[in-house]
Protein backbone atom coordinates (compact mmCIF):
# COMPACT_ATOMS: atom_id res chain seq x y z
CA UNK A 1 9.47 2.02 39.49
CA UNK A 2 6.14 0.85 38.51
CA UNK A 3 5.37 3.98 35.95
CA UNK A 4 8.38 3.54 34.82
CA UNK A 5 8.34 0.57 33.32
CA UNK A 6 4.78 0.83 32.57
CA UNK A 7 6.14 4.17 30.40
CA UNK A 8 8.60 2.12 28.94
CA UNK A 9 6.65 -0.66 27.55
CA UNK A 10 4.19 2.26 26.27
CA UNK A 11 7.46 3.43 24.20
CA UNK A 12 7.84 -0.47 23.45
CA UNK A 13 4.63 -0.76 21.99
CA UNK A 14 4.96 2.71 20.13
CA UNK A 15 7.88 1.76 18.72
CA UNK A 16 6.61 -1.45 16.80
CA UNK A 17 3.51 0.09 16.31
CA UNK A 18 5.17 2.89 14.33
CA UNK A 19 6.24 1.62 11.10
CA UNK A 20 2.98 0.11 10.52
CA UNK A 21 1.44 3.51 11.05
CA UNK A 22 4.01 5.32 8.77
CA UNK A 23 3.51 2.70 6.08
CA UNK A 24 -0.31 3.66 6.09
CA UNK A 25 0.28 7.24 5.85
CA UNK A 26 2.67 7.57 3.15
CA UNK A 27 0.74 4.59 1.26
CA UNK A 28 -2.87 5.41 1.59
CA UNK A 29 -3.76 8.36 3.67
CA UNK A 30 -1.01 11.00 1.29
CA UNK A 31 -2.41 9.72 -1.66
CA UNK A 32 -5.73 9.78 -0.53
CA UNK A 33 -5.85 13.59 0.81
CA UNK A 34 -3.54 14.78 -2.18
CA UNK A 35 -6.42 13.61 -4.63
CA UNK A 36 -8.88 15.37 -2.75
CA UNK A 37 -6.67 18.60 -2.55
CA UNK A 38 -6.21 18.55 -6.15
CA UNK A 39 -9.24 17.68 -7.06
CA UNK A 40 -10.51 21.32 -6.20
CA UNK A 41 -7.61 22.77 -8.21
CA UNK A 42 -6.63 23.30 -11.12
CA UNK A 43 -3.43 21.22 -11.33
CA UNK A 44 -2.77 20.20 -14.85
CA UNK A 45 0.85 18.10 -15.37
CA UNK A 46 2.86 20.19 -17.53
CA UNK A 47 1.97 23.04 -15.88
CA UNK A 48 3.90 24.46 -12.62
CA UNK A 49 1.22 26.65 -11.62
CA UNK A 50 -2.76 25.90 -10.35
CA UNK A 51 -5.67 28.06 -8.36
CA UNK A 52 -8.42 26.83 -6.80
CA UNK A 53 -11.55 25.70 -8.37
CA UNK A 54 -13.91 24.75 -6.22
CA UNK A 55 -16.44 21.95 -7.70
CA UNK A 56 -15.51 22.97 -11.00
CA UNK A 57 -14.17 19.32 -11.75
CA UNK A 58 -16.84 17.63 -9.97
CA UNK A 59 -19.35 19.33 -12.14
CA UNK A 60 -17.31 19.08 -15.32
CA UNK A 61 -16.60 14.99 -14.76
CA UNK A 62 -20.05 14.47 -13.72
CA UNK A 63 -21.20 15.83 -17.03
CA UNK A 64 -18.96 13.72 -19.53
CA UNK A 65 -20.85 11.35 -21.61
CA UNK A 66 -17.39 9.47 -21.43
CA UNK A 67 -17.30 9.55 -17.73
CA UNK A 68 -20.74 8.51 -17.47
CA UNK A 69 -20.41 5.57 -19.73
CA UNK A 70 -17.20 4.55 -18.10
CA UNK A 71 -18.90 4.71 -14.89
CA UNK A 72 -21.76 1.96 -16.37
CA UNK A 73 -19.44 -0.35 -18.18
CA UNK A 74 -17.61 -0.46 -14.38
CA UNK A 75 -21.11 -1.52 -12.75
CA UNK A 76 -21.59 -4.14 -15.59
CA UNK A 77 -17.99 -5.35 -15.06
CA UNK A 78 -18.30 -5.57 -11.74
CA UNK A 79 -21.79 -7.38 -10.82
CA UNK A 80 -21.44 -10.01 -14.14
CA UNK A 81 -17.54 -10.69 -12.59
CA UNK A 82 -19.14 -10.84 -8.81
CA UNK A 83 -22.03 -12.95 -10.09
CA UNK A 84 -19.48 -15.30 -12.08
CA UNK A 85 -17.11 -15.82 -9.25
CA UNK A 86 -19.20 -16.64 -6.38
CA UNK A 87 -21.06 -18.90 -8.55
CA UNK A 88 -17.58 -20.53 -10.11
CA UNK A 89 -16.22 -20.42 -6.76
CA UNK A 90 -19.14 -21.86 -4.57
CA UNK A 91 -19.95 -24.69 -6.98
CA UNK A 92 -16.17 -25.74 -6.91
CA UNK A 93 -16.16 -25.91 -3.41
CA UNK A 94 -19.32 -27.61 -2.75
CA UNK A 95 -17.73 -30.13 -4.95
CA UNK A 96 -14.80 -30.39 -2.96
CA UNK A 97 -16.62 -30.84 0.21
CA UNK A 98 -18.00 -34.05 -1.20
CA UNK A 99 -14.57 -35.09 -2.25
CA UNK A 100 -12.45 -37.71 0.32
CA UNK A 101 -9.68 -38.72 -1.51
CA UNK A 102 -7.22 -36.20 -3.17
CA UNK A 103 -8.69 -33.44 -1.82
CA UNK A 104 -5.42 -31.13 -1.27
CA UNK A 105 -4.41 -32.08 -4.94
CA UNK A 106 -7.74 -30.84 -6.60
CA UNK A 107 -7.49 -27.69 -3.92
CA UNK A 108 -3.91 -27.24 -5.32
CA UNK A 109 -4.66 -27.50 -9.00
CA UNK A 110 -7.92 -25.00 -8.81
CA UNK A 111 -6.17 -22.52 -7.06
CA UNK A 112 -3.15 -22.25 -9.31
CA UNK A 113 -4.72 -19.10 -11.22
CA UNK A 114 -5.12 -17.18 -8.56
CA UNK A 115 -1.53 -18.02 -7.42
CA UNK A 116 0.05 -16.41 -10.59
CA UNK A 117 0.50 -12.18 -11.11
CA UNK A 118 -2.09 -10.88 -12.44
CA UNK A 119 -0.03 -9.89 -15.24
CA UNK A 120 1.24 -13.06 -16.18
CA UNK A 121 -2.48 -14.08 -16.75
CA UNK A 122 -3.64 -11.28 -18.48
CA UNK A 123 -1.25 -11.46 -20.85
CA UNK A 124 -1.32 -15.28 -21.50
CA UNK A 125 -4.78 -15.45 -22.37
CA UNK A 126 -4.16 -12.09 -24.43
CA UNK A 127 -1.77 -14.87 -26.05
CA UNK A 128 -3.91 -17.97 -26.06
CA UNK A 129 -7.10 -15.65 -27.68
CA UNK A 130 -4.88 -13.87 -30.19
CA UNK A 131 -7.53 -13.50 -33.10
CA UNK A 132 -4.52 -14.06 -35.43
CA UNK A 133 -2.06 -16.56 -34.00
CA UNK A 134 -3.97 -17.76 -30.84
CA UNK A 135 -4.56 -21.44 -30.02
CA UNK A 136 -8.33 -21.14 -29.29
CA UNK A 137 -9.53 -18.89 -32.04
CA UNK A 138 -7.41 -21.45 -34.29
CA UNK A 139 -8.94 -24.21 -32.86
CA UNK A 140 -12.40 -23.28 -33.49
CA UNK A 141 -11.74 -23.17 -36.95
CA UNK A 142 -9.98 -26.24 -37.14
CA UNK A 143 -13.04 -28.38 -35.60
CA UNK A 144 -15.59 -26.64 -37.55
CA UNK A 145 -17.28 -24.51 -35.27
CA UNK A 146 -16.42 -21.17 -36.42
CA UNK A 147 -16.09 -20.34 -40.58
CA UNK A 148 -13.20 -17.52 -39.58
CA UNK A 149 -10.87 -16.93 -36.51
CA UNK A 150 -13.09 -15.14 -34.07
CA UNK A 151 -11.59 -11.87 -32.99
CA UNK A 152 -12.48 -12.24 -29.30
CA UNK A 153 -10.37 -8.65 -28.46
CA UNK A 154 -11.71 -6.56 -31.33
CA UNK A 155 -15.34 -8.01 -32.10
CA UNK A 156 -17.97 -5.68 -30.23
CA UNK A 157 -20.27 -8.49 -29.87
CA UNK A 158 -17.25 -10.55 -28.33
CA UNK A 159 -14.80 -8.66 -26.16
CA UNK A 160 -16.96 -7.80 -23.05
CA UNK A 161 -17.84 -11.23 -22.39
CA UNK A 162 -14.22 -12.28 -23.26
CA UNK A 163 -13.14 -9.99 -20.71
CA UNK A 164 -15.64 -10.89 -17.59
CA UNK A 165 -14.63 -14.64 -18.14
CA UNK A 166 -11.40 -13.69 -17.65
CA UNK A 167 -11.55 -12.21 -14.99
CA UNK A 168 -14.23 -14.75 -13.39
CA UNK A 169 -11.78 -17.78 -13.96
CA UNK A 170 -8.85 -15.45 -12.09
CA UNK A 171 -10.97 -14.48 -8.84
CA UNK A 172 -13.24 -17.82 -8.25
CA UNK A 173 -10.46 -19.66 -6.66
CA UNK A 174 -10.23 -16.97 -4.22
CA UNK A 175 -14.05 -17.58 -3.64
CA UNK A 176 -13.58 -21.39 -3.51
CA UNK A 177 -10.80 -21.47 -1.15
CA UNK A 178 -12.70 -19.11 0.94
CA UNK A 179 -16.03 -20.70 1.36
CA UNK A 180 -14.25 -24.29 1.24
CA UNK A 181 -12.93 -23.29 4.33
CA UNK A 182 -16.18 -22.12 5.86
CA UNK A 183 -17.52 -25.08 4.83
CA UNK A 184 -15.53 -26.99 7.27
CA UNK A 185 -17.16 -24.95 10.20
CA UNK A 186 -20.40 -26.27 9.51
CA UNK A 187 -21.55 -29.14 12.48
CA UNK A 188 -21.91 -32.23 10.60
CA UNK A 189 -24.09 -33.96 13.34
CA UNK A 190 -26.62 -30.94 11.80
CA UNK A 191 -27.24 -32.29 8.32
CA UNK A 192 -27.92 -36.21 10.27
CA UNK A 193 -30.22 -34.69 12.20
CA UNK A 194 -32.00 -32.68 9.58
CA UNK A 195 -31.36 -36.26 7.27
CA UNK A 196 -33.44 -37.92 9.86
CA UNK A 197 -36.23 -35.86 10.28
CA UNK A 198 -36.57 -35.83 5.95
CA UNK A 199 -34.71 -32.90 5.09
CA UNK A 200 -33.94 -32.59 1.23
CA UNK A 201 -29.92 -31.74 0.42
CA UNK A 202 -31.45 -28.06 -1.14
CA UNK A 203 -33.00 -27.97 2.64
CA UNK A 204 -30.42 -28.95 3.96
CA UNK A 205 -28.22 -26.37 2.06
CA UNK A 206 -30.71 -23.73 2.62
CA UNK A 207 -31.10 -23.62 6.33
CA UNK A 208 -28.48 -24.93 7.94
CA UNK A 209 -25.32 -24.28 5.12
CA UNK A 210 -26.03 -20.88 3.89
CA UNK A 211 -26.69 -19.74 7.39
CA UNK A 212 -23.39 -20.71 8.39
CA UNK A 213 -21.33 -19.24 5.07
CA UNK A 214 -22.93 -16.20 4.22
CA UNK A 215 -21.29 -13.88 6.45
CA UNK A 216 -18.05 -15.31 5.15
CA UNK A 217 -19.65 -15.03 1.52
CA UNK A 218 -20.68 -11.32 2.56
CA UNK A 219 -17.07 -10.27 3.10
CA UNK A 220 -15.53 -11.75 0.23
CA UNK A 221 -18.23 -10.26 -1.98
CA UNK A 222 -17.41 -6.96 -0.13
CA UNK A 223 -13.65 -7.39 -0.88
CA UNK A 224 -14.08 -8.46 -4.28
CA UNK A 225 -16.39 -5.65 -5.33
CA UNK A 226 -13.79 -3.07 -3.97
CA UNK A 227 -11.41 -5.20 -6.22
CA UNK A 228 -13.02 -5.52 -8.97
CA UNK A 229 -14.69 -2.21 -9.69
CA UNK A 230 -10.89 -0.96 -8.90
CA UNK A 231 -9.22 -3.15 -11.66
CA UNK A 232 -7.06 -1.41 -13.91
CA UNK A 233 -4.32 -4.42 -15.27
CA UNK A 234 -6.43 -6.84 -16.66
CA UNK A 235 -8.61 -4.45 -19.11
CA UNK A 236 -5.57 -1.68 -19.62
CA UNK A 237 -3.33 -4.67 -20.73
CA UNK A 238 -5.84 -6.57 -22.92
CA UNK A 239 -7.75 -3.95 -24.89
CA UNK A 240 -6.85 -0.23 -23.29
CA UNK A 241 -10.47 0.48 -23.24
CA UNK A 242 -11.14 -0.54 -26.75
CA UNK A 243 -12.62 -1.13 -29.09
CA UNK A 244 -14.89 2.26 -29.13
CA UNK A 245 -14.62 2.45 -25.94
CA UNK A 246 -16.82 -0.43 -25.39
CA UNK A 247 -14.57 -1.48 -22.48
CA UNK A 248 -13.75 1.62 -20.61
CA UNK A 249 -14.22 1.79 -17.02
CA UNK A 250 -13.25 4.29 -14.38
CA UNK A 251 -10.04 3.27 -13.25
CA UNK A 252 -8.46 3.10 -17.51
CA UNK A 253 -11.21 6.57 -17.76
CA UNK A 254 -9.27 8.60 -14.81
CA UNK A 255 -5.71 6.94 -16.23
CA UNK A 256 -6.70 8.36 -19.52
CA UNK A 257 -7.29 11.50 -18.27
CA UNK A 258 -4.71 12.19 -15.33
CA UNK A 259 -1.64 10.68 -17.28
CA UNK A 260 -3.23 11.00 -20.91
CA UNK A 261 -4.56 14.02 -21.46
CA UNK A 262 -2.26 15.71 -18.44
CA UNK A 263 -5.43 16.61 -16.44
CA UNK A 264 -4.60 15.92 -12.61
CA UNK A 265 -7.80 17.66 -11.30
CA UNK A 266 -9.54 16.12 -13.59
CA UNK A 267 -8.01 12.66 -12.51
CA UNK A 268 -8.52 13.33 -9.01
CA UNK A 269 -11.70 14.20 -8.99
CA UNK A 270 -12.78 11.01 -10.70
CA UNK A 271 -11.15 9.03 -8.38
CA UNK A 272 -12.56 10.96 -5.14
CA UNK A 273 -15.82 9.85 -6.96
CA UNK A 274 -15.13 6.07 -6.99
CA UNK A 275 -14.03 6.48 -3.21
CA UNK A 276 -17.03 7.87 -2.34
CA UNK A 277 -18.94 5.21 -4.12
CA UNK A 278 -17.01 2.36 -3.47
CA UNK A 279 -17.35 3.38 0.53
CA UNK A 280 -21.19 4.18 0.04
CA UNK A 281 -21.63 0.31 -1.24
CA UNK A 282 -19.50 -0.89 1.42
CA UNK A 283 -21.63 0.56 4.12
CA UNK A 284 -24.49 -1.36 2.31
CA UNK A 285 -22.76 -4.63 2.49
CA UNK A 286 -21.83 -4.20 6.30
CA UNK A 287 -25.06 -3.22 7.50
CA UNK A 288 -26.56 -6.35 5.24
CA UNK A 289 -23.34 -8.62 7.35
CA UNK A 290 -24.56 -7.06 10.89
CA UNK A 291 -28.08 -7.73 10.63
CA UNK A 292 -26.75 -11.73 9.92
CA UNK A 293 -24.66 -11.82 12.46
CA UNK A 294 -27.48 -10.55 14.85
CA UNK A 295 -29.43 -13.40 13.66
CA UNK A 296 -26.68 -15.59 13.70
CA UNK A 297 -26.10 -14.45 17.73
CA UNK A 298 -30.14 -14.84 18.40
């Protein structure tokens, strides 16, 4: 009687279990192992047949100026947008630590872009930057500080920097929210004590804060690197890679190719590439985030 109702709350548990597991499979583990089959063929999109290849792709993405330049404007991207955030994100929440009254409403207000689609910002500030009807680039003019509309989206010297602000006012509430939160972990009876024996507020911060944040900091920089070297909307929408190209990263590069130019191996190879990557930088991070948390233990 025993096994048997030890068997059936096994079936129980396999049951509810289940659609989880068939959610992952179909969502991430087909697509996943499809790329990588492909990406030794030579499947092409308007074609019905393909052989196999080997590294043929491999070799011929790896050797791409285009590919190769995506792959830099992607590492630029991301450590400027990662540098921006946590910076955005960890001042605004120090500030609202110090903050008594209103706090929830200030929380509320700084979190509202990260609230929104990210398509629904994109393409408001694609509005609001127009170089030929938007409000800022307008503005500008009107108070003197620029002699034409700035093109913001089509000037070289303008549209990278356009784009990483962007993207840092979008992902530093996530940041803020997150290390607000850790924030409130910290023992406050730590910073009188440290206050009484003469700490500074940077000493303060430095040993007894940041000790208690960073692994908290450490995954959210892991999950916003995997984010942010994978975003596709907020580039695609605004400038497609343009102008020249000076915006291309890996994700629009691999679009390009796989849906552009019909090239599926292609395509798939470039995005084995960037898994491979992306998990070689996350080992990185998480062997950084267990020696903490071995000094955190000690």
């Amino acid at each position: 009687m025993k096994n048997q109702k030890k068997y059936i709350s096994k079936i129980t548990s396999l049951c509810f279990v289940l659609p989880a597991v068939l959610v992952v499979v179909l969502l991430l583990l087909y697509p996943v192992c499809t790329s990588i089959f492909y990406s030794f063929t030579s499947k092409n999109l308007i074609k019905p047949s393909y052989k196999f290849v080997g590294l043929a792709n491999y070799a011929k993405v790896l050797s791409d100026p285009e590919f190769l330049s995506a792959f830099l404007t992607s590492i630029k991207w991301t450590v400027l947008s990662l540098i921006g955030q946590i910076l955005v994100g960890f001042t605004a929440a120090l500030a609202l630590e110090k903050i008594k009254r209103g706090r929830g409403i200030y929380r509320t207000i700084l979190i509202i872009p990260w609230a929104f689609p990210s398509i629904v910002i994109t393409l408001s500030w694609k509005w609001i930057l127009n170089g030929v009807y938007g409000f800022i680039p307008n503005l500008l003019v009107k108070l003197g500080i620029c002699s034409t509309v700035p093109q913001f989206f089509s000037n070289p010297n303008l549209v990278f920097g356009t784009l990483v602000f962007i993207n840092i006012w979008f992902g530093a509430p996530l940041i803020m929210v997150n290390v607000l939160s850790a924030l409130q972990t910290v023992p406050k009876d730590q910073y009188e004590a440290a206050s009484i024996d003469g700490a500074s507020p940077l000493q303060s911060f430095i040993h007894i804060t940041l000790p208690y944040i960073r692994v908290v900091v450490g995954l959210l920089v892991v999950l916003r690197t995997i984010w942010v070297f994978n975003n596709f909307d907020t580039i695609y929408l605004i400038t497609g890679g343009g102008p020249a190209d000076l915006t291309m990263t890996v994700p629009i590069y691999a679009y390009n190719v796989g849906w552009g130019l019909k090239q599926l191996d292609a395509s798939s190879a470039v995005t084995v590439l960037l898994l491979i990557f992306l998990l070689l930088i996350c080992m990185l991070y998480f062997k950084i985030l267990d020696k903490w948390e071995r000094e955190g233990a000690q």
